[in-house]
Protein backbone atom coordinates (compact mmCIF):
# COMPACT_ATOMS: atom_id res chain seq x y z
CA UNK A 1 0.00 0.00 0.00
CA UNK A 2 1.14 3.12 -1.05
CA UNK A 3 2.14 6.30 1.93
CA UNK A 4 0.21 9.40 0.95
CA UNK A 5 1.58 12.33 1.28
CA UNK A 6 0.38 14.03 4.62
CA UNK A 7 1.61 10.23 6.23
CA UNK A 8 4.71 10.68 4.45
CA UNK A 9 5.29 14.87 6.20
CA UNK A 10 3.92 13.70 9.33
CA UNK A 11 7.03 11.13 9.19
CA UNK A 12 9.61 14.27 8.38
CA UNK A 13 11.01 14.92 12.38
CA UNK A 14 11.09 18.37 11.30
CA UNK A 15 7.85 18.68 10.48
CA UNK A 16 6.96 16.63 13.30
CA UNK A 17 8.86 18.92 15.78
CA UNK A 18 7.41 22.22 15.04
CA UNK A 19 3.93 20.78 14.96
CA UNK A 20 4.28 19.93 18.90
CA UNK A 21 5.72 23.21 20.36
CA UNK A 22 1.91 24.36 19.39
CA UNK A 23 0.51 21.54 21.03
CA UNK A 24 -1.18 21.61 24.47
CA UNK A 25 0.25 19.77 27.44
CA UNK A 26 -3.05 17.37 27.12
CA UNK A 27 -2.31 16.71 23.31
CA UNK A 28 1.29 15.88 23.85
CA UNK A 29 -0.26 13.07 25.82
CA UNK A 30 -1.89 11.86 23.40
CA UNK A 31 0.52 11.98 20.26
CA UNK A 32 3.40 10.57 22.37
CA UNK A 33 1.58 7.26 21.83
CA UNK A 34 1.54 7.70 18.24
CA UNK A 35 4.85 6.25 17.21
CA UNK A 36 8.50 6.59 18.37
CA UNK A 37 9.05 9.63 16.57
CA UNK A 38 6.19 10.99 18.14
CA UNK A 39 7.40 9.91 21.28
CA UNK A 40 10.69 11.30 20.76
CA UNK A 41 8.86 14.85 19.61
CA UNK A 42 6.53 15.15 22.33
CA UNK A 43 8.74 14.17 25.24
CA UNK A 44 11.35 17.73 24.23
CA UNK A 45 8.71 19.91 24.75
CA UNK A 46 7.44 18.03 27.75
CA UNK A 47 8.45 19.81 31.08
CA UNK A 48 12.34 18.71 31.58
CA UNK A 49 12.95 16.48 34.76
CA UNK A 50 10.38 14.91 36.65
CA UNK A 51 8.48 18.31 37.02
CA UNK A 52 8.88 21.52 35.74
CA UNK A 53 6.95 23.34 39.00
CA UNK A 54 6.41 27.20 38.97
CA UNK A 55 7.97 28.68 41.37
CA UNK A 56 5.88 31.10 43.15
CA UNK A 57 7.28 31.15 46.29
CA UNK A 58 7.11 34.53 48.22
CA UNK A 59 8.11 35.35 51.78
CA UNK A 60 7.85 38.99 53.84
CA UNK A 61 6.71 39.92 57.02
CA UNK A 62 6.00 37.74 59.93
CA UNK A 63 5.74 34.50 59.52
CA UNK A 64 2.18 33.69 61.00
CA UNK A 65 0.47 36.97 59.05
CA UNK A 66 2.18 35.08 55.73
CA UNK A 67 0.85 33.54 52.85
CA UNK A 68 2.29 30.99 51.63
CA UNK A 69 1.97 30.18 47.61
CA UNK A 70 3.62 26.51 47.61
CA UNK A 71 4.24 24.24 44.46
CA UNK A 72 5.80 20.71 45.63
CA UNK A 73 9.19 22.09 45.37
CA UNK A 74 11.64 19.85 48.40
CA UNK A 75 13.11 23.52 49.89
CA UNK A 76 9.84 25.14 50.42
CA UNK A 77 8.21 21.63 52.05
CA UNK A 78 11.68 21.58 54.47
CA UNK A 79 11.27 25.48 55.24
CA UNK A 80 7.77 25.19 56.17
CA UNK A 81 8.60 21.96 58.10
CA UNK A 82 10.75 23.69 60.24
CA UNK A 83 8.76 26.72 60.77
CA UNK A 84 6.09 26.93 63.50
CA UNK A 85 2.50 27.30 62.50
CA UNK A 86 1.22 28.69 59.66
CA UNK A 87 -1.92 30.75 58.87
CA UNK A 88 -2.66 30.93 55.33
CA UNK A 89 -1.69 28.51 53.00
CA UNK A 90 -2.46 29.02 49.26
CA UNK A 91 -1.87 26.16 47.39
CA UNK A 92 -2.53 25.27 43.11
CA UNK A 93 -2.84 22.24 42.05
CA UNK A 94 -1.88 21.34 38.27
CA UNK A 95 -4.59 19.64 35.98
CA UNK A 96 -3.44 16.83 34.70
CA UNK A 97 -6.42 15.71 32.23
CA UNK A 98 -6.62 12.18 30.46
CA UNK A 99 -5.46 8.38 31.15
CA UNK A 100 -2.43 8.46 29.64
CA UNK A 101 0.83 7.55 30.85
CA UNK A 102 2.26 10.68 31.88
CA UNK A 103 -0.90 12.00 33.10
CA UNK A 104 -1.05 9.22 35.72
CA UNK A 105 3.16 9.72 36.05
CA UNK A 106 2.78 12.98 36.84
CA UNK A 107 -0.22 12.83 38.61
CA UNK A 108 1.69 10.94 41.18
CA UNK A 109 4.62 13.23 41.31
CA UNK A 110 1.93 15.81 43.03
CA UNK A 111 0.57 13.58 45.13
CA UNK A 112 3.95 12.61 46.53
CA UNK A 113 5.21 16.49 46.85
CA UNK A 114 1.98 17.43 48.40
CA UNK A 115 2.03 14.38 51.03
CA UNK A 116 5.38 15.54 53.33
CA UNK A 117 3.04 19.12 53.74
CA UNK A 118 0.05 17.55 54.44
CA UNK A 119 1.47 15.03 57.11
CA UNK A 120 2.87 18.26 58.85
CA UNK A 121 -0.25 20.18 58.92
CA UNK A 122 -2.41 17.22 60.01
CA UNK A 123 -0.08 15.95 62.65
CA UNK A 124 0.69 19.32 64.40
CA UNK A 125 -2.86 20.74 63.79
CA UNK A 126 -2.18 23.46 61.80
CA UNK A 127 -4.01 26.97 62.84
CA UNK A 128 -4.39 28.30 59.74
CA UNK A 129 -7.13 30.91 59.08
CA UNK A 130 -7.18 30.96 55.27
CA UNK A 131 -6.97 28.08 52.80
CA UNK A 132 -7.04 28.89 49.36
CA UNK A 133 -7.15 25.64 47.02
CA UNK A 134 -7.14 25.80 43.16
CA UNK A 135 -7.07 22.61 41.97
CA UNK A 136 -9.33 19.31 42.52
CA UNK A 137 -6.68 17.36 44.96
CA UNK A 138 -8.95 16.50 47.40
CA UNK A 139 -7.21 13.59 49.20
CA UNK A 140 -4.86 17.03 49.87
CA UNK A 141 -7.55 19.27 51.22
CA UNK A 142 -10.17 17.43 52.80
CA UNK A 143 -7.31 16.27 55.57
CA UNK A 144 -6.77 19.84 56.02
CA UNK A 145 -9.79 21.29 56.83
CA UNK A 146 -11.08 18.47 59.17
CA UNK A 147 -7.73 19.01 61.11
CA UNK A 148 -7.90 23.19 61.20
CA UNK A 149 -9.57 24.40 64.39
CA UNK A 150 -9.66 28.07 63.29
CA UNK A 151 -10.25 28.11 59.73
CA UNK A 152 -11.86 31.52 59.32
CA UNK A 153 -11.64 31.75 54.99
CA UNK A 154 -12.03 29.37 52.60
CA UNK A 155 -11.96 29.57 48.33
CA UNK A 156 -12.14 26.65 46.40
CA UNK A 157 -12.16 26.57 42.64
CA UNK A 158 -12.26 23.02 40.31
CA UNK A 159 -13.76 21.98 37.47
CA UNK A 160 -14.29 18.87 38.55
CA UNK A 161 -17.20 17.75 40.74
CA UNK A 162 -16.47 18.28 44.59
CA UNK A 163 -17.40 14.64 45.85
CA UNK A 164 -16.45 15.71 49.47
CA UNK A 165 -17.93 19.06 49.04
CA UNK A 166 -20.99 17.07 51.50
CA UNK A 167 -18.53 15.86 53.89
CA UNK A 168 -16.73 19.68 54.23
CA UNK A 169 -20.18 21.29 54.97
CA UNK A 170 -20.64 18.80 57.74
CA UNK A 171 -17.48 19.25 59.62
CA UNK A 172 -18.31 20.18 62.97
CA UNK A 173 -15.05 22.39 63.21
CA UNK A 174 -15.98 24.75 60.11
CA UNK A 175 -19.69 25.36 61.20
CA UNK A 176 -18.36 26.83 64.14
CA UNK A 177 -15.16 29.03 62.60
CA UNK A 178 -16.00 29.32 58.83
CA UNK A 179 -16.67 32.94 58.10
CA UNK A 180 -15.72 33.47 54.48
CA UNK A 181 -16.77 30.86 51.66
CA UNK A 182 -15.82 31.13 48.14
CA UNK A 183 -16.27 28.72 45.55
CA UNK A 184 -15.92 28.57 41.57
CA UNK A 185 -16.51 25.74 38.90
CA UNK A 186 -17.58 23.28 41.94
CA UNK A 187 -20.48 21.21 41.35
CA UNK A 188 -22.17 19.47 43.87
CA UNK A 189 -22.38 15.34 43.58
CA UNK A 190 -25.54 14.70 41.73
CA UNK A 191 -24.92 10.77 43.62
CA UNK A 192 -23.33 9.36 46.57
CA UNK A 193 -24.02 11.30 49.57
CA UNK A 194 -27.18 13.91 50.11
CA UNK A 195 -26.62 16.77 50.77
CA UNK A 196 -27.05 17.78 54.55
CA UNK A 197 -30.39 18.89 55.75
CA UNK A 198 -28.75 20.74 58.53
CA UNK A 199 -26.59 23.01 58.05
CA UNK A 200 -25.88 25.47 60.76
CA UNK A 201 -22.67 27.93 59.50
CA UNK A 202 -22.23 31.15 61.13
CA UNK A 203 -20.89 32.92 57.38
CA UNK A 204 -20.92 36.48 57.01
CA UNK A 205 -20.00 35.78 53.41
CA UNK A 206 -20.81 33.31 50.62
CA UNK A 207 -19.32 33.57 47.14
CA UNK A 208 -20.55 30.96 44.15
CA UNK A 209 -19.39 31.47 40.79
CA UNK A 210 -20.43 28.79 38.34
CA UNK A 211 -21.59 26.46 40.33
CA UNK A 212 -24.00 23.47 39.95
CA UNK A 213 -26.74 23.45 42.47
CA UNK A 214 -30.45 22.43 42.62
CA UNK A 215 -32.94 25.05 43.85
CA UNK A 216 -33.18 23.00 46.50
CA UNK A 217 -30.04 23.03 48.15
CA UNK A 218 -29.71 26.35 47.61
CA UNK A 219 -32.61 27.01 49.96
CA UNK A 220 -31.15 24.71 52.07
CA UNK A 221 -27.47 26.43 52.27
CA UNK A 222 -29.46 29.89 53.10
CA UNK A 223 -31.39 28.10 55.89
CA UNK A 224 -27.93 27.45 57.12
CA UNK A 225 -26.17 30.69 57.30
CA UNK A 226 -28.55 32.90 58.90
CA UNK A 227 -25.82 35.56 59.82
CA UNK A 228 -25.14 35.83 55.61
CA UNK A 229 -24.36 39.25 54.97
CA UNK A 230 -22.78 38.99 51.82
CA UNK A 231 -24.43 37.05 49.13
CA UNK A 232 -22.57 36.68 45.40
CA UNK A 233 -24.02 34.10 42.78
CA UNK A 234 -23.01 34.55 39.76
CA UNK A 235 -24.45 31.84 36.90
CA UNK A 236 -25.54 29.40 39.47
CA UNK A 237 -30.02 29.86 39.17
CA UNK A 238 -31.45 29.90 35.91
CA UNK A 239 -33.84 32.16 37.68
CA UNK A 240 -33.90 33.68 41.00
CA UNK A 241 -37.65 32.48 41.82
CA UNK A 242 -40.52 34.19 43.94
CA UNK A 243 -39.75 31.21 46.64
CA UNK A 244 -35.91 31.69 46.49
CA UNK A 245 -36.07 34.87 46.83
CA UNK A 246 -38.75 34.88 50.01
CA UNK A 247 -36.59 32.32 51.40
CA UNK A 248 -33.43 34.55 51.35
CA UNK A 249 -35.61 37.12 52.74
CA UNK A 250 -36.91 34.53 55.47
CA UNK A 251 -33.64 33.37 56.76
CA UNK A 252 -30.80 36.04 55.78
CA UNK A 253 -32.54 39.19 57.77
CA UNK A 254 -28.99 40.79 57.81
CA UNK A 255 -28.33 40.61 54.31
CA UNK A 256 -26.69 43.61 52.73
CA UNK A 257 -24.83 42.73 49.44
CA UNK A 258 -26.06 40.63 46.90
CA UNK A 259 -24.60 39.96 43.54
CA UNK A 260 -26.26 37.97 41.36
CA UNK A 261 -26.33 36.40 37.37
CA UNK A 262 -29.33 34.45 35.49
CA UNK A 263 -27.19 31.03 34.16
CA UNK A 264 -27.24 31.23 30.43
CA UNK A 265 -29.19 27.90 28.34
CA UNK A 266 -29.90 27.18 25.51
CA UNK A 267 -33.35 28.71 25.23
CA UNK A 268 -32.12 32.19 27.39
CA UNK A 269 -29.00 34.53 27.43
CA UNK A 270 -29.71 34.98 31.43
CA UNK A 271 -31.02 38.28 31.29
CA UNK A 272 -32.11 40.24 34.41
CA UNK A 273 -35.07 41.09 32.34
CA UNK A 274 -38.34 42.91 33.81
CA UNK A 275 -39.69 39.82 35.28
CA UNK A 276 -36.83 38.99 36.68
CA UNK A 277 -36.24 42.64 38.16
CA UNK A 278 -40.10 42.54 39.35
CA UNK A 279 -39.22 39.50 41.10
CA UNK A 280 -36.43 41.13 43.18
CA UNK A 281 -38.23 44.56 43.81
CA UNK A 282 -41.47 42.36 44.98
CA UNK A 283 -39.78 40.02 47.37
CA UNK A 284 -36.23 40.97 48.45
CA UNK A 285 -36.91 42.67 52.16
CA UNK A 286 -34.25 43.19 53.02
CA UNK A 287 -32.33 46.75 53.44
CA UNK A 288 -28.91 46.35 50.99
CA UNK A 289 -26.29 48.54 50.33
CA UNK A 290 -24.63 46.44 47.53
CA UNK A 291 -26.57 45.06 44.47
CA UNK A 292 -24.49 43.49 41.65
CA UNK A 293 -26.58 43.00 38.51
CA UNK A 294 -25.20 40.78 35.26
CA UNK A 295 -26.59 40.89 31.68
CA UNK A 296 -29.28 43.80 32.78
CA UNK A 297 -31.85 44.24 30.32
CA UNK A 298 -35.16 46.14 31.41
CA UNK A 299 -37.66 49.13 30.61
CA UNK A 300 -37.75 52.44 31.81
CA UNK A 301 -40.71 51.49 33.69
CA UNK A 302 -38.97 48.54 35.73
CA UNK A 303 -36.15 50.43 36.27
CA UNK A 304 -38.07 53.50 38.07
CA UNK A 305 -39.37 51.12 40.10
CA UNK A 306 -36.31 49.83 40.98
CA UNK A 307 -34.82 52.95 42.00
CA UNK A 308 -38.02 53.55 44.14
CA UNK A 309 -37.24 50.42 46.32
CA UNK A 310 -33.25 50.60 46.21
CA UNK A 311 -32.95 54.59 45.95
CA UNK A 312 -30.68 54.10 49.07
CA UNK A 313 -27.70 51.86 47.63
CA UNK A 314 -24.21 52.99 48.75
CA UNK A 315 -22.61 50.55 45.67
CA UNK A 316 -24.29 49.64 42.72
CA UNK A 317 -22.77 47.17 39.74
CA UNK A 318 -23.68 46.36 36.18
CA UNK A 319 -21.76 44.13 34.98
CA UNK A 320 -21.44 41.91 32.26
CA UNK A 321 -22.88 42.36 28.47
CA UNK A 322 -25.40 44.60 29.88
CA UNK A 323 -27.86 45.77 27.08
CA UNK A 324 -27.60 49.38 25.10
CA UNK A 325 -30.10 51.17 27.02
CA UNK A 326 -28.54 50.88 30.57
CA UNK A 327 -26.87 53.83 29.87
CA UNK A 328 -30.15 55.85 30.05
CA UNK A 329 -31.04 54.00 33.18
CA UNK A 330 -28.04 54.75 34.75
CA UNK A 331 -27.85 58.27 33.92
CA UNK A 332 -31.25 58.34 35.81
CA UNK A 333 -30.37 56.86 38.92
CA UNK A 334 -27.39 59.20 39.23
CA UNK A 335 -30.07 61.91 39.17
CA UNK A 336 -31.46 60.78 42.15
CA UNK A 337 -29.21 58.69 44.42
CA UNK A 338 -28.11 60.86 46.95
CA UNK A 339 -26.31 57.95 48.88
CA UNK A 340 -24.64 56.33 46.29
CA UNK A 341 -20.68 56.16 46.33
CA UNK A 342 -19.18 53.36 44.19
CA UNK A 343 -20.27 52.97 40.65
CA UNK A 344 -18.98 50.20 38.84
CA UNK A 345 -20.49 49.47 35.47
CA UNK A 346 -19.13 47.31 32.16
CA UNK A 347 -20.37 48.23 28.60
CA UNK A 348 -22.51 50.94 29.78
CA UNK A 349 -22.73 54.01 28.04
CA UNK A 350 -24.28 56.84 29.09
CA UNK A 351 -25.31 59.17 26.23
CA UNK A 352 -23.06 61.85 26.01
CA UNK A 353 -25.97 64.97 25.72
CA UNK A 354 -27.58 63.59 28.86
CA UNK A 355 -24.79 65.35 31.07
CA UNK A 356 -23.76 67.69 28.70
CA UNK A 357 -27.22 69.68 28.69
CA UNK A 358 -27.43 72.73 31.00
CA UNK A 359 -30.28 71.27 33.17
CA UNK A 360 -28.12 68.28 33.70
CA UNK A 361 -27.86 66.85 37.40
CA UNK A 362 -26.66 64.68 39.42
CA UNK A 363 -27.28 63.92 43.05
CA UNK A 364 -24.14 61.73 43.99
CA UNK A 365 -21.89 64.14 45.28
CA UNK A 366 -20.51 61.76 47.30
CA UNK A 367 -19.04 59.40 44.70
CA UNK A 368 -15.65 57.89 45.08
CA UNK A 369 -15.98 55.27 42.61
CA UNK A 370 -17.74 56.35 38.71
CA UNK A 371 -16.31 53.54 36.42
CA UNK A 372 -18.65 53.97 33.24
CA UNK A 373 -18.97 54.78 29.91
CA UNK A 374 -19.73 58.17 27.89
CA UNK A 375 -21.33 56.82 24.17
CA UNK A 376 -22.89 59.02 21.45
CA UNK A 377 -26.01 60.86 21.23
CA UNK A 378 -29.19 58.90 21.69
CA UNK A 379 -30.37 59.71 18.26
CA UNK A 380 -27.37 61.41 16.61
CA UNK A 381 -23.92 59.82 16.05
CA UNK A 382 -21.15 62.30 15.50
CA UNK A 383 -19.47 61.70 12.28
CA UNK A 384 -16.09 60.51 12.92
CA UNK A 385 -13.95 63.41 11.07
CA UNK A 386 -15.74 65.88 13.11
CA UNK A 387 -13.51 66.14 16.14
CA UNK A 388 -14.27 69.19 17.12
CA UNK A 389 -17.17 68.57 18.34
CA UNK A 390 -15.46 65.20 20.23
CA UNK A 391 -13.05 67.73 21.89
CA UNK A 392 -15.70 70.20 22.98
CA UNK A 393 -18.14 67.72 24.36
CA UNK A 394 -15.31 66.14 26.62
CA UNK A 395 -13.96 69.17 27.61
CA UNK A 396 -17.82 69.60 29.49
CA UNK A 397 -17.81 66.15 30.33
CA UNK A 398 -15.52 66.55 32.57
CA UNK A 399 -16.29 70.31 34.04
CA UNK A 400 -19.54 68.31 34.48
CA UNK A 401 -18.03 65.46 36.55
CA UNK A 402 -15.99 67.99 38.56
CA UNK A 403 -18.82 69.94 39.68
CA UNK A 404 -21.06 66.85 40.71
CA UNK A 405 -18.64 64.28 41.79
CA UNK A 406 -15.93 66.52 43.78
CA UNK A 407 -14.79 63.66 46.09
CA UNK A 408 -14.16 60.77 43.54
CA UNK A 409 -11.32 58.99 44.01
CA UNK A 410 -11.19 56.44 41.82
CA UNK A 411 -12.23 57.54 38.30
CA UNK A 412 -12.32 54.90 35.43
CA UNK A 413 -14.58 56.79 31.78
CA UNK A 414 -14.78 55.02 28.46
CA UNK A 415 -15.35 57.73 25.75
CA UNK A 416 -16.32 56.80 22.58
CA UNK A 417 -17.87 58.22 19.33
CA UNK A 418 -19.44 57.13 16.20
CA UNK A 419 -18.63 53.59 16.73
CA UNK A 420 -14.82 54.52 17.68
């Protein structure tokens, strides 16, 4: 049988070599097994040694207010062997995807640099106050956590599904020290384990990004942290429901930031659209300062009402591919909010002859955050060779934002203009 010609280049070593230095660590797995050759290719672009680990390592200060950003390497796990007792320990755990051979090699290589630390920590029970694990090692930071008495913060972010995410919640130790909770790309086991019917945290704060929960649970986790002050969920409800949202009303009385995202699907972008907003103006009791809102996209008639029941926000955030009107709708709550001081908005753009008119006003004289956008005209777009007019309308922009927002302190504008 004949070679045709792409078998016969991918047989050419140089062809062979420049074709894996563009190749993803994952990849180079696979094409090792390909032939010799391939072998051969893959292994020189393969870390060199038994691990190439980064080293992040960083020490200043005391030793107990000192985070520690460790990566398997044999001086940092003798250093913090002979040190006394840590109190935040950042670790980051590599990814090693696939069945292959060197996944499972290296794999193992982790495991191993990871054990010396965790027999430390376990045996002289570690008081650390802040463990921040990215990575899915679990055998690594279950141990950990169910030997820390003080553990007062807490961030976990893998892609993979947490199957002792139950078991953490239920550690007697945590419910009683756990103040701060983050977690991002965790997904709660769908079997195994349920998921506890009790849970009785004392958080102040609870961050989810991305993460896989029933509407269930999630009622259940609020039942659980009554002292909740902080709130952020960001693409974790499809919808933020009438009984959701009386629920966090019911059991999170002190609640006064809340962040929150629709989770995109197939059949929706995850708007906050007007039922949506209705939903939150109708049922949310409670008194907040913060309100994060992602993908906003409402009428003037929602958002008045909106502004009627949180007139009294401190911070307010759009964020996200907010739609083209929120400019308008942020222009008006600046007319009115006389509490407001940190502004933080993301592809908003507030027509420029809205603040450039003589009767325009704003009420926020005690900004110290404005981090938004200045667009065109609502129904007139400059043409882009007339500058002048680009010149003079910034040069009263900003007369404008000196007279109304004297204190400011951190000051962040987009211009643009006719689509530039």
């Amino acid at each position: 049988m004949s070679t045709t010609t792409t078998q016969k280049a991918l047989s050419l070593p140089e062809i062979v070599f420049h074709i894996v230095e563009f190749l993803e660590f994952s990849d180079l797995c696979a094409v090792a097994q390909v032939s010799r050759l391939w072998h051969q290719a893959a292994a020189s672009s393969m870390p060199s040694g038994d691990f190439d680990w980064d080293d992040n390592t960083t020490w200043s200060g005391d030793w107990k207010d000192h985070t520690m950003n460790l990566e398997g390497r044999d001086m940092v796990v003798a250093q913090l062997m002979s040190e006394d007792r840590p109190r935040s320990l950042t670790c980051d755990f590599k990814d090693f995807p696939g069945k292959a051979i060197y996944t499972n090699r290296y794999r193992d290589i982790q495991n191993e640099s990871w054990q010396p630390i965790l027999d430390h920590l376990v045996k002289n029970h570690a008081e650390l106050y802040h463990l921040n694990s990215n990575g899915s090692l679990e055998s690594f930071v279950y141990p950990v956590m169910k030997s820390a008495t003080r553990l007062h913060r807490v961030t976990l972010c893998t892609k993979d599904e947490v199957t002792r995410l139950n078991q953490i919640l239920n550690l007697p130790n945590l419910q009683q020290s756990l103040r701060v909770l983050s977690l991002t790309e965790c997904w709660w086991p769908r079997t195994g384990l349920p998921f506890p019917n009790k849970l009785k945290f004392r958080l102040t704060r609870l961050d989810m990004d991305r993460v896989g929960i029933s509407e269930m649970d999630m009622k259940r986790v609020l039942e659980g942290c009554k002292e909740l002050r902080s709130l952020t969920a960001l693409d974790v409800m499809a919808r933020w429901s009438v009984p959701l949202l009386n629920h966090l009303s019911k059991h999170n009385p002190q609640l006064k930031t809340f962040r929150f995202s629709c989770k995109p699907s197939l059949s929706t972008a995850g708007e906050v659209d007007d039922a949506q907003l209705g939903w939150l103006i109708a049922n949310l009791e409670q008194d907040l300062r913060t309100l994060g809102l992602y993908r906003l996209n409402v009428s003037l008639d929602s958002w008045q009402k909106f502004q009627e029941r949180f007139g009294n926000l401190t911070r307010l955030e759009l964020l996200g591919e907010n739609h083209a009107s929120c400019g308008v709708l942020v222009h008006k709550y600046l007319e009115k909010s006389t509490g407001l001081e940190h502004l933080v908005t993301k592809n908003v753009n507030i027509p420029i002859n809205l603040v450039c008119g003589v009767d325009s006003r704003w009420a926020c004289r005690g900004l110290k955050t404005l981090e938004v956008g200045f667009g065109p005209r609502q129904k007139e777009h400059l043409e882009p060779e007339n500058q002048s007019h680009v010149v003079f309308e910034s040069r009263i922009l900003f007369e404008f934002l000196a007279r109304h927002v004297p204190i400011v302190e951190r000051l962040l504008i987009r211009r643009t203009c006719g689509g530039h």
